[in-house]
N, C-alpha and C. Protein backbone atom coordinates (compact mmCIF):
# COMPACT_ATOMS: atom_id res chain seq x y z
N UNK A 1 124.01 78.90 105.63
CA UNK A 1 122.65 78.39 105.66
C UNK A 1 122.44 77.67 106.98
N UNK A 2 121.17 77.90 107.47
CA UNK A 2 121.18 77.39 108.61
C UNK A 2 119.78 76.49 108.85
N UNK A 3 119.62 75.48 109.74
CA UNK A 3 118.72 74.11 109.63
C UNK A 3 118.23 73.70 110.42
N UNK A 4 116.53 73.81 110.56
CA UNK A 4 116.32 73.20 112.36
C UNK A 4 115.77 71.88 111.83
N UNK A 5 115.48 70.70 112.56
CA UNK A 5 114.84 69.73 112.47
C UNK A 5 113.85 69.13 113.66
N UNK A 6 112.56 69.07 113.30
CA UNK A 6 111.86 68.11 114.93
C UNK A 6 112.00 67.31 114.47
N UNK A 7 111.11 66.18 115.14
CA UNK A 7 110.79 65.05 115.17
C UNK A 7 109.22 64.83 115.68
N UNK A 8 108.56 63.90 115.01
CA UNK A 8 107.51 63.24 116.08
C UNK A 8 107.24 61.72 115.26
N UNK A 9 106.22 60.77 115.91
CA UNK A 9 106.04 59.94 115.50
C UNK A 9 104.57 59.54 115.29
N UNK A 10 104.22 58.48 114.94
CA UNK A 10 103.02 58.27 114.96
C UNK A 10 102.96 56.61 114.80
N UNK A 11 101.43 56.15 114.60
CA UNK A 11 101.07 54.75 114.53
C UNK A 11 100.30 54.68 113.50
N UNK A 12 100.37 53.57 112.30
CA UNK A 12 99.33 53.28 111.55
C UNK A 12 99.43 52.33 110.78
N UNK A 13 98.54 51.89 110.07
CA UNK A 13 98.38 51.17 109.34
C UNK A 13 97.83 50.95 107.93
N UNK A 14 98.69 50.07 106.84
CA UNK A 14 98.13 50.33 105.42
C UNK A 14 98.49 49.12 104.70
N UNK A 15 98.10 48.79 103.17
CA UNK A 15 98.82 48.14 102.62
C UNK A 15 98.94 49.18 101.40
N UNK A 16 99.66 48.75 100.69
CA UNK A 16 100.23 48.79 99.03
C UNK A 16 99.06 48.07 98.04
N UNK A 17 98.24 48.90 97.40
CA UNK A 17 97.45 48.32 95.96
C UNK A 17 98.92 48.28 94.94
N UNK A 18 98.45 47.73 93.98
CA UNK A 18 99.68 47.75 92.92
C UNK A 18 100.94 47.16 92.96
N UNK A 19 101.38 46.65 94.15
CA UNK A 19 102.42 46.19 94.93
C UNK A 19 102.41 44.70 94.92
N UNK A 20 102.92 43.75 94.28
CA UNK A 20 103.33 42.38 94.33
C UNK A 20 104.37 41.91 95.46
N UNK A 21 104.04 41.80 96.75
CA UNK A 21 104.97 41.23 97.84
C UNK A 21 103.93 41.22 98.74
N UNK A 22 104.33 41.15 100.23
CA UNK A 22 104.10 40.94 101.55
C UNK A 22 103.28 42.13 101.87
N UNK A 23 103.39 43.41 101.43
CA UNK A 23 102.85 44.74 101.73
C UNK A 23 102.08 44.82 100.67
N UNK A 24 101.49 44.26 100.39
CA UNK A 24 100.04 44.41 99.30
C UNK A 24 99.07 44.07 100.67
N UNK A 25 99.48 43.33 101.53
CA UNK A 25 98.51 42.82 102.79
C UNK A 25 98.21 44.00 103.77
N UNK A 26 97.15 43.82 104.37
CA UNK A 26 97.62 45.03 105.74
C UNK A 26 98.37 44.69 106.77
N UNK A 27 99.15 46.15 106.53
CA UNK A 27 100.02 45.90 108.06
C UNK A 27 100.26 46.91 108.68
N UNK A 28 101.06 47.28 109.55
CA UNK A 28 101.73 48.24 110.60
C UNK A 28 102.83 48.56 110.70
N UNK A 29 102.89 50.23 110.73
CA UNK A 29 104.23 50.99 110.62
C UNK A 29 104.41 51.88 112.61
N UNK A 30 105.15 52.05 112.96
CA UNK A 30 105.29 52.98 113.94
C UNK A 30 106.42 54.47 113.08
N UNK A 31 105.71 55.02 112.79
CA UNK A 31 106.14 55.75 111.65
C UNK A 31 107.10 56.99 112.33
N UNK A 32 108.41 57.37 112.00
CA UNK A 32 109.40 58.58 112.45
C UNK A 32 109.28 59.17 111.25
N UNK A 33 108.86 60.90 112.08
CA UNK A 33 108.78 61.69 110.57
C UNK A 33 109.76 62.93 111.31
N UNK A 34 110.67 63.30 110.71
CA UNK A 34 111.72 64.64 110.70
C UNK A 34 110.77 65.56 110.02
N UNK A 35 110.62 66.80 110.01
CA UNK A 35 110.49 67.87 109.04
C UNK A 35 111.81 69.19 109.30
N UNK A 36 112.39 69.48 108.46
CA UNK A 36 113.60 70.13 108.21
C UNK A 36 112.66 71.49 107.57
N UNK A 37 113.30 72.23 108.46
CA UNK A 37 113.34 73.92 107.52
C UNK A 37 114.72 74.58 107.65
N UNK A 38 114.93 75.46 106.34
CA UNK A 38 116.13 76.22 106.33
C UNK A 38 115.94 76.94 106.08
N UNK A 39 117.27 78.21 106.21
CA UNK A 39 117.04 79.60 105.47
C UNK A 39 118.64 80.36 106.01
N UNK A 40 118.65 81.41 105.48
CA UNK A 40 119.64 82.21 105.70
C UNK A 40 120.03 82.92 106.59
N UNK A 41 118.55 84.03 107.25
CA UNK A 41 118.81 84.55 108.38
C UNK A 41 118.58 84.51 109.46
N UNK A 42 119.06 84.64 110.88
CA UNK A 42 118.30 84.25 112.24
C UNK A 42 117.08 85.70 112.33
N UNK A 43 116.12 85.21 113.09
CA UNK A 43 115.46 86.87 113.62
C UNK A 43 116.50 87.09 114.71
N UNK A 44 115.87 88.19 115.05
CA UNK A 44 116.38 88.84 116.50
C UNK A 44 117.02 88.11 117.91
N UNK A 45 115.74 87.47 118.12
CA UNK A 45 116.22 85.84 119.15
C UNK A 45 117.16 85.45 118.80
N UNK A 46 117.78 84.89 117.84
CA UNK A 46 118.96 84.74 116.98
C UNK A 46 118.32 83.36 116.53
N UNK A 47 117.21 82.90 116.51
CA UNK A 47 116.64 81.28 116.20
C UNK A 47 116.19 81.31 114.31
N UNK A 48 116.04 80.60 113.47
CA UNK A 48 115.89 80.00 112.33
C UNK A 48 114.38 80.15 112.66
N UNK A 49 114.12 79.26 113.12
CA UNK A 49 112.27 79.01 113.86
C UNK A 49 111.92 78.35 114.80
N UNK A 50 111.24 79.24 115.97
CA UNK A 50 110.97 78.26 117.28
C UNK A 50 110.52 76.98 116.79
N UNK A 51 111.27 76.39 117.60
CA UNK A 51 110.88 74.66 117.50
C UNK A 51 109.45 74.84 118.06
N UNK A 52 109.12 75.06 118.81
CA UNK A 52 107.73 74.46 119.08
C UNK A 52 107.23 75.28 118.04
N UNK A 53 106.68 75.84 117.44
CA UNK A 53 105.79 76.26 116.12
C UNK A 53 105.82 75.16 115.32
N UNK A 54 106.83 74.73 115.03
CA UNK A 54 107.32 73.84 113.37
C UNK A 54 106.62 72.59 114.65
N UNK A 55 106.86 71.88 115.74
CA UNK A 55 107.04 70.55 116.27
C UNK A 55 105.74 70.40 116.87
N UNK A 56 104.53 71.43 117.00
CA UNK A 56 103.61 71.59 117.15
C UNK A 56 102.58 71.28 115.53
N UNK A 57 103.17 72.03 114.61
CA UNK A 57 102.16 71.74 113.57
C UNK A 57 102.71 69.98 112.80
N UNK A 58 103.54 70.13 113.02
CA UNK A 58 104.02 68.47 112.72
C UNK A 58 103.06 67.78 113.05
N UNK A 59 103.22 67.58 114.83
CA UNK A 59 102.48 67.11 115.67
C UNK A 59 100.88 66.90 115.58
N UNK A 60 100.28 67.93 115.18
CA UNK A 60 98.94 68.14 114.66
C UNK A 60 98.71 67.57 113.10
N UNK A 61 99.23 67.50 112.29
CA UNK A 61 99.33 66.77 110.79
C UNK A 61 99.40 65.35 111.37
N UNK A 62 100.55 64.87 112.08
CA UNK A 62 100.61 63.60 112.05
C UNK A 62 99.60 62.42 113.01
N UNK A 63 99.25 63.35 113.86
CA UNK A 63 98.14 63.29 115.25
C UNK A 63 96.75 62.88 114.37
N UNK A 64 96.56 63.49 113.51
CA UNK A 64 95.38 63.02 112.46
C UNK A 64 95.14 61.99 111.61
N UNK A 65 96.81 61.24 111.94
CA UNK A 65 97.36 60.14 111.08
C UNK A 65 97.24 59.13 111.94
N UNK A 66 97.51 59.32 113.35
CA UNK A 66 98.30 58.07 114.24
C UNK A 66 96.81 57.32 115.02
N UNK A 67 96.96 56.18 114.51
CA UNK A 67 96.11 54.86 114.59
C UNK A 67 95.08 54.88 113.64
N UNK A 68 95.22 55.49 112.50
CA UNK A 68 94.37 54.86 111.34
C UNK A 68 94.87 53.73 110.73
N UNK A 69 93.83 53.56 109.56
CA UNK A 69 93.91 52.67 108.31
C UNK A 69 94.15 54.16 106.97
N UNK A 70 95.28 54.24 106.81
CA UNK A 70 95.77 55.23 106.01
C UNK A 70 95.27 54.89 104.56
N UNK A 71 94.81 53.72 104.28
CA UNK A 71 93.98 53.53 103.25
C UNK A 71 92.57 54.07 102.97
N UNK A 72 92.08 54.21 104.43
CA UNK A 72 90.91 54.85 104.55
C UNK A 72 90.80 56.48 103.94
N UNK A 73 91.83 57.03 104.05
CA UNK A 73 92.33 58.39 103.82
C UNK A 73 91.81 58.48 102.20
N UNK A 74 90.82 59.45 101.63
CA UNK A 74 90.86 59.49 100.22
C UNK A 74 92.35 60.10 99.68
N UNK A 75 92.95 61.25 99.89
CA UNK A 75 94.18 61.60 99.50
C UNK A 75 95.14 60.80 99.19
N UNK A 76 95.46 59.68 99.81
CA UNK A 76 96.39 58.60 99.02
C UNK A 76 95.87 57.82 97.76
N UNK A 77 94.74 57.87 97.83
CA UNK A 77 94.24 57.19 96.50
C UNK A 77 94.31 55.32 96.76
N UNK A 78 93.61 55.16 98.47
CA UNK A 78 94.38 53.91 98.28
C UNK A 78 96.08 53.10 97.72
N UNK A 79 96.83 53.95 98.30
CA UNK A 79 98.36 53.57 97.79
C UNK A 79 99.25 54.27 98.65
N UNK A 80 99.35 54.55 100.27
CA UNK A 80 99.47 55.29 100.77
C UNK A 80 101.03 54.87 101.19
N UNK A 81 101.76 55.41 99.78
CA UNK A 81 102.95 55.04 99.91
C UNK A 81 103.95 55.96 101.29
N UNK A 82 105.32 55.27 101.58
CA UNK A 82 105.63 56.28 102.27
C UNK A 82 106.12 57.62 101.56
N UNK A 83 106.15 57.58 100.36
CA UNK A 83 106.67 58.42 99.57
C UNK A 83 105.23 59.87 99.28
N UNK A 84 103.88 59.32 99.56
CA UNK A 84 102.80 60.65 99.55
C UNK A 84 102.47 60.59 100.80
N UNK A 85 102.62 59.75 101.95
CA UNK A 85 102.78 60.31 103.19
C UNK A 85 103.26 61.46 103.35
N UNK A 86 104.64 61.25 103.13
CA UNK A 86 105.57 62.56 103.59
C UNK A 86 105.53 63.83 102.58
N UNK A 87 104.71 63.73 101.37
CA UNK A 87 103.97 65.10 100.62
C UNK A 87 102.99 65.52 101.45
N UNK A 88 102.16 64.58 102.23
CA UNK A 88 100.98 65.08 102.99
C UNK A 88 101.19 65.74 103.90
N UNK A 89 102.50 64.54 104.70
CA UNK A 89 102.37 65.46 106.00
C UNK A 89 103.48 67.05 105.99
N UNK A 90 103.78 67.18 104.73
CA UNK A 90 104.18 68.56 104.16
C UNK A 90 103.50 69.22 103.79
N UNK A 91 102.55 69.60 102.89
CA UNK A 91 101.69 69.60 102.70
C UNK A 91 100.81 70.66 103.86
N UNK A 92 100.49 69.43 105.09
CA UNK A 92 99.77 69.64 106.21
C UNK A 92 100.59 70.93 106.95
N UNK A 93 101.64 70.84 107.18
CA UNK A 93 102.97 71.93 108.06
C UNK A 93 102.86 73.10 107.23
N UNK A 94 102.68 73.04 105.99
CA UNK A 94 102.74 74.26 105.08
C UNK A 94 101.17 75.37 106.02
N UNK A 95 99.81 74.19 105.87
CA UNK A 95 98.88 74.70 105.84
C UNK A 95 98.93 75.58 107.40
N UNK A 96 99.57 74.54 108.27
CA UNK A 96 99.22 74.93 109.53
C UNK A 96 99.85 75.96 110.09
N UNK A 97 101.16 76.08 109.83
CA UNK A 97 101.94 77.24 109.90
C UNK A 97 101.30 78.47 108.86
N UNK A 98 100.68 78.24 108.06
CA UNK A 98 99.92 79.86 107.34
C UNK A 98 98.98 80.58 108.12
N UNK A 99 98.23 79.29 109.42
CA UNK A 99 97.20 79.49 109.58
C UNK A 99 97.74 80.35 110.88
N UNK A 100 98.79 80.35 111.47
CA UNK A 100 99.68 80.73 112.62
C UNK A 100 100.47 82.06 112.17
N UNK A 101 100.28 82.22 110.78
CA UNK A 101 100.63 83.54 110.26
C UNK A 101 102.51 83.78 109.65
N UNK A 102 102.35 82.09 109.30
CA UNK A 102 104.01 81.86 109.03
C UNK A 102 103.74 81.30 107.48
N UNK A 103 104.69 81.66 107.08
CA UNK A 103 104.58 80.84 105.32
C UNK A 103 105.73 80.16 105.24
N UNK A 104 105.95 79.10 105.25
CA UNK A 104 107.08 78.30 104.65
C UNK A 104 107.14 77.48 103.97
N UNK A 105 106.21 77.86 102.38
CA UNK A 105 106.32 77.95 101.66
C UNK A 105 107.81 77.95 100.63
N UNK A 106 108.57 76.87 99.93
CA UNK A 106 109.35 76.95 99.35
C UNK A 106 110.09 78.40 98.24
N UNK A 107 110.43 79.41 98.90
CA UNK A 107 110.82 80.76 97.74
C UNK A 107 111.26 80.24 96.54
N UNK A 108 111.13 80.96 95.69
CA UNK A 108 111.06 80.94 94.17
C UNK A 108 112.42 80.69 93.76
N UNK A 109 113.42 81.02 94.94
CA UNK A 109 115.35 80.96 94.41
C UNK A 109 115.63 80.76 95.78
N UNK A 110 115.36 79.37 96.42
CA UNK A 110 115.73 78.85 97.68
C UNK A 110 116.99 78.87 98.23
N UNK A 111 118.16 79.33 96.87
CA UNK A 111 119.69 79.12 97.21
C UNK A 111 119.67 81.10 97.84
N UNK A 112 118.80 82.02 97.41
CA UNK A 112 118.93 83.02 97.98
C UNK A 112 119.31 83.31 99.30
N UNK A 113 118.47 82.55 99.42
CA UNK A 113 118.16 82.28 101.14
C UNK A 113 116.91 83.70 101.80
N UNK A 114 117.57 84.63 102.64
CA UNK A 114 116.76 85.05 103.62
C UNK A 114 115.68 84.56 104.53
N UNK A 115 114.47 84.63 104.27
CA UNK A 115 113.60 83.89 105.11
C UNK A 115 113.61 82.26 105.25
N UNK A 116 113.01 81.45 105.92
CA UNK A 116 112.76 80.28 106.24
C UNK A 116 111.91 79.39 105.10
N UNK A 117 112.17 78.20 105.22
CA UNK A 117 111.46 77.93 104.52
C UNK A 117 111.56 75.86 104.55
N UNK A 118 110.33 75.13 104.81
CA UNK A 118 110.33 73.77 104.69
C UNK A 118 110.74 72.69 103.63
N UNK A 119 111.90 72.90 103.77
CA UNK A 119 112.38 72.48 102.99
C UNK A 119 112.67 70.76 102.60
N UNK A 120 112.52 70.24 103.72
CA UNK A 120 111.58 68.58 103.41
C UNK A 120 111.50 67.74 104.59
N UNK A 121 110.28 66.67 104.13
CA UNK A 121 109.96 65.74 105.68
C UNK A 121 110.23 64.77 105.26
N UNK A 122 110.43 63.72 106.07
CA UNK A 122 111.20 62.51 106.04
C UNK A 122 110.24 61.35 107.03
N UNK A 123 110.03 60.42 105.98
CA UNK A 123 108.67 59.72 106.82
C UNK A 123 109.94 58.52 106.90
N UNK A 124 109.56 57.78 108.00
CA UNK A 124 110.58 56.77 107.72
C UNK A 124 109.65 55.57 108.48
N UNK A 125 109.61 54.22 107.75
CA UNK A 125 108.43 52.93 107.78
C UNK A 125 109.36 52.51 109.31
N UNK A 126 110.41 52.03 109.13
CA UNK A 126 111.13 51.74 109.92
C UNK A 126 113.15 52.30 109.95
N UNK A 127 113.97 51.47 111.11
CA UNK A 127 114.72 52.35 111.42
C UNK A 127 116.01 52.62 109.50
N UNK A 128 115.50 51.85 109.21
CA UNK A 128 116.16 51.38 107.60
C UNK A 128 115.89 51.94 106.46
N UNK A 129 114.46 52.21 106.87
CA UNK A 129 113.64 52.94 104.97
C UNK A 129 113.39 54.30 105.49
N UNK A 130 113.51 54.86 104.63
CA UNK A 130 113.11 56.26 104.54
C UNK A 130 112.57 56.90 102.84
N UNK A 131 111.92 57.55 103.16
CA UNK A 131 111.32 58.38 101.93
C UNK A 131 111.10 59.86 102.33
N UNK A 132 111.21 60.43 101.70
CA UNK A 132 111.91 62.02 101.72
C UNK A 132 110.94 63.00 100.64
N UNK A 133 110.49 64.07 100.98
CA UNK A 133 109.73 64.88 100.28
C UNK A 133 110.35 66.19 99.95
N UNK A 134 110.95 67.08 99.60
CA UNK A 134 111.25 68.06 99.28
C UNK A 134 110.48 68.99 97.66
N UNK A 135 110.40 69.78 98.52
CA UNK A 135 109.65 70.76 96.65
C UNK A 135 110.67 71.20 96.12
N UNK A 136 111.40 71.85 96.93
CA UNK A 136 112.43 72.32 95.32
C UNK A 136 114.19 71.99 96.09
């Protein structure tokens, strides 16, 4: 099995509804998000998936994120944990890569392998917390 990973980052800001502490307040994250895809076979190039495809649509998901009020966002529901961040900005990579004529889309028997596939993003608040999204 084989595994590429980007990286990008972003800026924003939120609090926690529902949340009894310090982060019920607003505040500020400089947010590191990984997105990981795997799969079984290389193409031809011998690559998993050009990095710039996957580090480009990242880039564009999270670019839509960086210097808001992530509360403002209806999709979190006001609660814009880091835990539906990183569904979103999966979510977002799924959409953008379809639109580029790529599906990486989770397969139905992921241990099969063959094609590629996003297999999870990793939002992280700071260098300590992390929250992790994977579908299957």
């Amino acid at each position: 099995m084989y595994e590429v990973r980007v990286e990008t980052n972003f800026a924003a800001a939120h609090f926690l509804r529902d949340y009894h502490g310090k982060c019920e307040r607003l505040h500020g994250h400089n947010y590191r998000v990984f997105a990981h895809v795997r799969g079984a076979e290389l193409d031809q190039g011998g690559m998993l998936l050009d990095f710039t495809q996957l580090k480009h649509a990242l880039k564009s998901v999270c670019g839509a994120l960086d210097h808001t009020n992530l509360n403002d966002l209806p999709v979190f529901d006001q609660n814009p944990s880091a835990e539906r961040i990183a569904r979103y900005i999966y979510d977002g990579i799924i959409a953008a890569m379809k639109q580029e004529g790529t599906d990486l889309s989770c397969p139905a028997d992921a241990a099969a392998g063959g094609r590629c596939w996003l297999s999870a993003v990793d939002v992280f608040e700071t260098d300590t917390n992390r929250a992790r999204y994977m579908p299957c």
